[in-house]
C-alpha atoms as a PDB file:
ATOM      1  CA  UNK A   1      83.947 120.402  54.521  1.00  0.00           C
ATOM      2  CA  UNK A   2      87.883 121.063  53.609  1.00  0.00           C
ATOM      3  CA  UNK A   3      90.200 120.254  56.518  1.00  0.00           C
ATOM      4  CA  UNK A   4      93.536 121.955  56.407  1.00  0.00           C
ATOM      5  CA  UNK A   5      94.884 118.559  58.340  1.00  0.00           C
ATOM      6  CA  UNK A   6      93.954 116.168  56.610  1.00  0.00           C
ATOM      7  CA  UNK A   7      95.316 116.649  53.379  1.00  0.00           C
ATOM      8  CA  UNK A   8      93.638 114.614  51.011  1.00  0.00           C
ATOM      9  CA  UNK A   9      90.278 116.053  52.133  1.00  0.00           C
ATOM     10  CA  UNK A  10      89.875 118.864  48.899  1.00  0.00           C
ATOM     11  CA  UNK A  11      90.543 115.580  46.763  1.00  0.00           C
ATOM     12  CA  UNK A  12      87.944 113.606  48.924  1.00  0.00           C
ATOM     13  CA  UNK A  13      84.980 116.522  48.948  1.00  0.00           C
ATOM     14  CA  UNK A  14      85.237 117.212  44.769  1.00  0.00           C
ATOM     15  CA  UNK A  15      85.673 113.780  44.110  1.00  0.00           C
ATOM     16  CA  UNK A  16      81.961 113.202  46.261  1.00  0.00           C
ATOM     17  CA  UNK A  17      80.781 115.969  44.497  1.00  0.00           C
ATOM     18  CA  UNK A  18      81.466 114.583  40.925  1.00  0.00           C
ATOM     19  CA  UNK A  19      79.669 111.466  41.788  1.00  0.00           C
ATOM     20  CA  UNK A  20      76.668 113.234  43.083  1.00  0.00           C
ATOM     21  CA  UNK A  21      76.302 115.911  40.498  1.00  0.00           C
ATOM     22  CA  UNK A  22      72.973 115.036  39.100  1.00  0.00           C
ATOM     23  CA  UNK A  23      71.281 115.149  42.733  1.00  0.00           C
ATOM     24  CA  UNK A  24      73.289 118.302  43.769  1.00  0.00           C
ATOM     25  CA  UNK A  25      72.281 119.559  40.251  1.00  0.00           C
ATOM     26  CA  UNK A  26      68.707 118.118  41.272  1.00  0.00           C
ATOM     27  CA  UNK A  27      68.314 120.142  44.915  1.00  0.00           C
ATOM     28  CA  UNK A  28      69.436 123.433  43.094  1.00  0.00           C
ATOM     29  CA  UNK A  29      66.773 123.166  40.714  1.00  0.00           C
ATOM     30  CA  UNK A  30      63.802 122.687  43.143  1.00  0.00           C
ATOM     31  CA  UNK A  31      65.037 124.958  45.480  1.00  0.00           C
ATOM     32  CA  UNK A  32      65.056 127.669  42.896  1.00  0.00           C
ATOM     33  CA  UNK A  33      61.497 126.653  42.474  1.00  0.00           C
ATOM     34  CA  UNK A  34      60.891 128.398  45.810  1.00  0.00           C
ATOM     35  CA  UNK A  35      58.069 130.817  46.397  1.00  0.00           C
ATOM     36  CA  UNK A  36      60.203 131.560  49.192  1.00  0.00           C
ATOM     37  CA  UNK A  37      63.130 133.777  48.168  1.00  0.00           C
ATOM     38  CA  UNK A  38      65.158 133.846  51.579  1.00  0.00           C
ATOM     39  CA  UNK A  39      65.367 130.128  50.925  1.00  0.00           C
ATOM     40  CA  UNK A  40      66.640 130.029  47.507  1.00  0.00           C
ATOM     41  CA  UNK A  41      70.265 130.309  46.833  1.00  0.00           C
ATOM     42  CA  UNK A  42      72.067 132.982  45.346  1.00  0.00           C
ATOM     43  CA  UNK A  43      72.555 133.119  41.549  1.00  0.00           C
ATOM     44  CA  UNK A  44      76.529 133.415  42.034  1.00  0.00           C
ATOM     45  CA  UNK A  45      76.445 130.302  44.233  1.00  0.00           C
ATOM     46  CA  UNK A  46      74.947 127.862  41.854  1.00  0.00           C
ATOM     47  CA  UNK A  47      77.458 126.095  39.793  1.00  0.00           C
ATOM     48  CA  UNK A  48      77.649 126.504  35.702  1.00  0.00           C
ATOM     49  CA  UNK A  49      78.130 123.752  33.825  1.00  0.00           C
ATOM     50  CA  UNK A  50      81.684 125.440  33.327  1.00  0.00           C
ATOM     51  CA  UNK A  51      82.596 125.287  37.114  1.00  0.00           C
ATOM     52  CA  UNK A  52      81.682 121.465  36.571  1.00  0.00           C
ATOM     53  CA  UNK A  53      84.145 121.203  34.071  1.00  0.00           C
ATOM     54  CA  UNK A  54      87.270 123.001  35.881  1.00  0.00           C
ATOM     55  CA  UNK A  55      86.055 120.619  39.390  1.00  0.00           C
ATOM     56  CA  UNK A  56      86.883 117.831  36.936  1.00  0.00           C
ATOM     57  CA  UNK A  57      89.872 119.309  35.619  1.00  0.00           C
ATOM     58  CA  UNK A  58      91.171 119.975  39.456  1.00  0.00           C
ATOM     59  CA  UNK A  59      89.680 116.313  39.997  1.00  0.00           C
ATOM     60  CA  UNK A  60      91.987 115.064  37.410  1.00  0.00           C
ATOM     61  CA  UNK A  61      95.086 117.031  39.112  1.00  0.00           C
ATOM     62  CA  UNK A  62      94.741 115.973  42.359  1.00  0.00           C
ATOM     63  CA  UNK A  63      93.897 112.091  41.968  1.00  0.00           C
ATOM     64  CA  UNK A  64      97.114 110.699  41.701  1.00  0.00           C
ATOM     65  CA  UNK A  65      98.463 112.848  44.848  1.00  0.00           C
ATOM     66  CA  UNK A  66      95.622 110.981  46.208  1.00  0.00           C
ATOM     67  CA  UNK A  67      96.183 107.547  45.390  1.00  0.00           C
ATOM     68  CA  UNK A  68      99.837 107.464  46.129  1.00  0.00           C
ATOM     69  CA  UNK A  69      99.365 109.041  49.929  1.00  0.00           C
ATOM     70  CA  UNK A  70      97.079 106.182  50.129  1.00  0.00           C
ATOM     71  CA  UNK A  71      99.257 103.681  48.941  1.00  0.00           C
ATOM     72  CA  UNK A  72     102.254 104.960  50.931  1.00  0.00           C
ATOM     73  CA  UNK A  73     101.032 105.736  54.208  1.00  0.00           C
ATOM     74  CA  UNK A  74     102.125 103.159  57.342  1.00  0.00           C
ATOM     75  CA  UNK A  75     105.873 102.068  58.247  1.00  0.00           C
ATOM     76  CA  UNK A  76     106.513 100.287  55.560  1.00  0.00           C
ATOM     77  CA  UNK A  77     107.707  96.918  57.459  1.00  0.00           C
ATOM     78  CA  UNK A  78     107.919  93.718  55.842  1.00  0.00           C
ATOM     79  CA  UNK A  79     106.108  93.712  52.777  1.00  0.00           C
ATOM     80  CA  UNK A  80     104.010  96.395  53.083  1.00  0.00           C
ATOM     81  CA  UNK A  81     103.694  99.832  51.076  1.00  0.00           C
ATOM     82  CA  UNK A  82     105.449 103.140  52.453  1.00  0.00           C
ATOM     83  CA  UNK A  83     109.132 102.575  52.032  1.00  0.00           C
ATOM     84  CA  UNK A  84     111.579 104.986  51.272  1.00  0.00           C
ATOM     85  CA  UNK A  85     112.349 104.212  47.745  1.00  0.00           C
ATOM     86  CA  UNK A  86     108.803 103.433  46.703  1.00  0.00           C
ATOM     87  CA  UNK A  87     108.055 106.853  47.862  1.00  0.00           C
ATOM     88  CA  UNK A  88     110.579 108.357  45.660  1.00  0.00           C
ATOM     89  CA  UNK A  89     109.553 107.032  43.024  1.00  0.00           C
ATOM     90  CA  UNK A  90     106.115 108.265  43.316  1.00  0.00           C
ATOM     91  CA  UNK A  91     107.568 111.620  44.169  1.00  0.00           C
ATOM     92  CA  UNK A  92     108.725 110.972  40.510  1.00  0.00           C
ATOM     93  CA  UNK A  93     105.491 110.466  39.051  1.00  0.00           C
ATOM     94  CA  UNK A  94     103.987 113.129  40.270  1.00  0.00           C
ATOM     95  CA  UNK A  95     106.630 115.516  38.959  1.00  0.00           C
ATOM     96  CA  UNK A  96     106.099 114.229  35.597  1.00  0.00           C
ATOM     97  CA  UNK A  97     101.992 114.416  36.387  1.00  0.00           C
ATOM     98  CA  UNK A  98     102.583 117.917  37.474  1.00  0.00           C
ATOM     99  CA  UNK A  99     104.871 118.976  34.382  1.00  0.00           C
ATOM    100  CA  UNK A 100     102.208 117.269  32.541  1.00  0.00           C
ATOM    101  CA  UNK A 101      99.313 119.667  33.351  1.00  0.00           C
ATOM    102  CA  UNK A 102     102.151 122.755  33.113  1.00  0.00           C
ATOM    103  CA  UNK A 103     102.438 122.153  29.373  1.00  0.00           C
ATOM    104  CA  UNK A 104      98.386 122.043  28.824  1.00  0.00           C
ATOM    105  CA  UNK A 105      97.992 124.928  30.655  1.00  0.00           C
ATOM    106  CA  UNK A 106     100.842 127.058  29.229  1.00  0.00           C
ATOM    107  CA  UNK A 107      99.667 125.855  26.155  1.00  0.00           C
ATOM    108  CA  UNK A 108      95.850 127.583  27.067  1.00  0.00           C
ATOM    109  CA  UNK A 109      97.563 130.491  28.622  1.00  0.00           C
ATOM    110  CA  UNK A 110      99.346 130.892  24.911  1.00  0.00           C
ATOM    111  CA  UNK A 111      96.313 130.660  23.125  1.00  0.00           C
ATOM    112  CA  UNK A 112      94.697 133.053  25.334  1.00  0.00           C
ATOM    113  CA  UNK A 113      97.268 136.008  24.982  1.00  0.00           C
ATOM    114  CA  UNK A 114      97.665 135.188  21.381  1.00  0.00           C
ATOM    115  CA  UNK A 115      93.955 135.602  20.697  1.00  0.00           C
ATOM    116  CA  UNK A 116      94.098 139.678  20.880  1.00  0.00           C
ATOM    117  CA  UNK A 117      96.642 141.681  18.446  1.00  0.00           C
ATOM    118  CA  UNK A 118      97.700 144.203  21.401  1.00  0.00           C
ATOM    119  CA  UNK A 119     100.979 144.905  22.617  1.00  0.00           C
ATOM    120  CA  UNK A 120     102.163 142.701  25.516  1.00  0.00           C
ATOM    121  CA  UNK A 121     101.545 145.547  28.443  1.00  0.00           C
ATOM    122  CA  UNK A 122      97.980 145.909  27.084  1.00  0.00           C
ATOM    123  CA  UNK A 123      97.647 141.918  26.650  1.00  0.00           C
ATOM    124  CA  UNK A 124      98.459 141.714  30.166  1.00  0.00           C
ATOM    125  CA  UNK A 125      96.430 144.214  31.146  1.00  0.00           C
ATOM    126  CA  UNK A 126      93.263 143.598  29.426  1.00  0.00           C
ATOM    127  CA  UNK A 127      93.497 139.570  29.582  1.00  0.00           C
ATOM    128  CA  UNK A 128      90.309 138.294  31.373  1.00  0.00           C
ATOM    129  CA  UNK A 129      90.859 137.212  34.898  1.00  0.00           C
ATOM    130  CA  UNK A 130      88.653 134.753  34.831  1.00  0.00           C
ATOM    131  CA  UNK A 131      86.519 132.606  31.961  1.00  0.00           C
ATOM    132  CA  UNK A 132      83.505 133.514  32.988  1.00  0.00           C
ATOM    133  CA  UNK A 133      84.422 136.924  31.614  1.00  0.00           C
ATOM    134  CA  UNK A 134      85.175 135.575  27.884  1.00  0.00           C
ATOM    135  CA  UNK A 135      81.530 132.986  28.055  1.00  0.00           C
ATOM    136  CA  UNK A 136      83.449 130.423  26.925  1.00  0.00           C
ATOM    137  CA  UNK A 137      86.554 128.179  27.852  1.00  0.00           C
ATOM    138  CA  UNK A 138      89.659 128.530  25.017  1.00  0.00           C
ATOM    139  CA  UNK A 139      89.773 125.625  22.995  1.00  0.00           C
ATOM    140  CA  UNK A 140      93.211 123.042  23.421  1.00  0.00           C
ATOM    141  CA  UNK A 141      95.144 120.476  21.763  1.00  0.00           C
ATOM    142  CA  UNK A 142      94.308 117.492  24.210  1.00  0.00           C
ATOM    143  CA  UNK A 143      97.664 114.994  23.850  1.00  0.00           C
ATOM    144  CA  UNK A 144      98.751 111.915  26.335  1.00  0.00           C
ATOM    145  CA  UNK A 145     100.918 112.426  28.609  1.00  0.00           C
ATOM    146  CA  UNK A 146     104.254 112.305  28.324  1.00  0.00           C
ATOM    147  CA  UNK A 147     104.729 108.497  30.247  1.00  0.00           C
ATOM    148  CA  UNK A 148     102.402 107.393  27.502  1.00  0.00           C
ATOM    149  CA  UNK A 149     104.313 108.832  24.689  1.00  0.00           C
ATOM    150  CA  UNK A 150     106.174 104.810  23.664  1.00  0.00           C
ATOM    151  CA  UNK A 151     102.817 103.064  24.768  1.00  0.00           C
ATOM    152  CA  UNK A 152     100.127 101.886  22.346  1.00  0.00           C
ATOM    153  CA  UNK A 153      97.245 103.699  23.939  1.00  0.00           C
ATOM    154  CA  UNK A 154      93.922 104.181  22.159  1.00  0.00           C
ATOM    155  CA  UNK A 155      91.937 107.479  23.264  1.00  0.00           C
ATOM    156  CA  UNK A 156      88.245 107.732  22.712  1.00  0.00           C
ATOM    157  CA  UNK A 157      87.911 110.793  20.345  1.00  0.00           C
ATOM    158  CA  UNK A 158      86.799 113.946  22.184  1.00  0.00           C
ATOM    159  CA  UNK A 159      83.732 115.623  21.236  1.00  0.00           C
ATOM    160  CA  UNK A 160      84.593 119.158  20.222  1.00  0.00           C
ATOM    161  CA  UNK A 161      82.309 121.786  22.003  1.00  0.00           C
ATOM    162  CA  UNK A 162      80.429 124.466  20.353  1.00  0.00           C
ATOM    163  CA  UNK A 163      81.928 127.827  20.744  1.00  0.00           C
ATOM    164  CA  UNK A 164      79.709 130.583  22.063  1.00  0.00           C
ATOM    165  CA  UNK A 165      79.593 134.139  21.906  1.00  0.00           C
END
């Protein structure tokens, strides 16, 4: 369950999810198997393979928040983690992390307006609130980050998804 106090805990709960997918995936499907119907779950509460995808995507945002509360937390005597400046610096990091994600969503958001040939006012006002409503996620540009930008990384190519309609 999410705890407002401790904060990592929405982190904690889809990161547990992730990991179990296949047997949470696993229960859904026999308990749809019911005869039973007040003991099978709603249609609207099951999650799509899309809803998978944006837990992973929120996954992937909230990680490194994560990680550096972990590493930070204590006093911060002697040699240990939690100092002043080494928090800073992660504050730094996550900044960049953050502005990171802004681009490649702003970048989706883009694509998604530019997609219909209607005025702005009737862009705005006929843009899907959610993706469920359009059956299908936009397609993006995936890029490194910018930290990564003077490093020699090598990325795995990404296996493009069909579109549907």
């Amino acid at each position: 369950m999410n705890n407002e106090t401790r904060w990592n805990s929405t982190y904690m709960m889809i990161e547990r999810a992730l990991r179990k997918q296949t047997d949470i995936r696993a229960f859904l499907f026999a308990i749809q198997e019911e005869e039973n119907e007040a003991r099978r779950i709603p249609a609207d509460d099951i999650l799509s393979s899309e809803d998978w995808q944006v837990l992973g995507e929120v996954n992937e945002i909230l990680k490194p928040i994560y990680l550096q509360m972990m590493r930070t937390q204590g006093w911060g005597k002697g040699d240990s983690h939690g100092r002043l400046w080494e928090v800073l610096i992660e504050m730094e990091y996550l900044l960049e992390h953050f502005k990171d994600w802004e681009v490649f969503y702003s970048e989706v958001a883009a694509e998604i307006v530019g997609e219909t040939h209607l005025d702005a006012a009737e862009r705005i006002a006929t843009a899907p609130t959610n993706f469920r409503e359009r059956n299908s996620r936009p397609s993006r540009v995936r890029r490194l980050p910018a930290r990564f930008e003077e490093d020699e990384v090598y990325a795995l190519p990404q296996r493009s998804q069909p579109t549907r309609f």
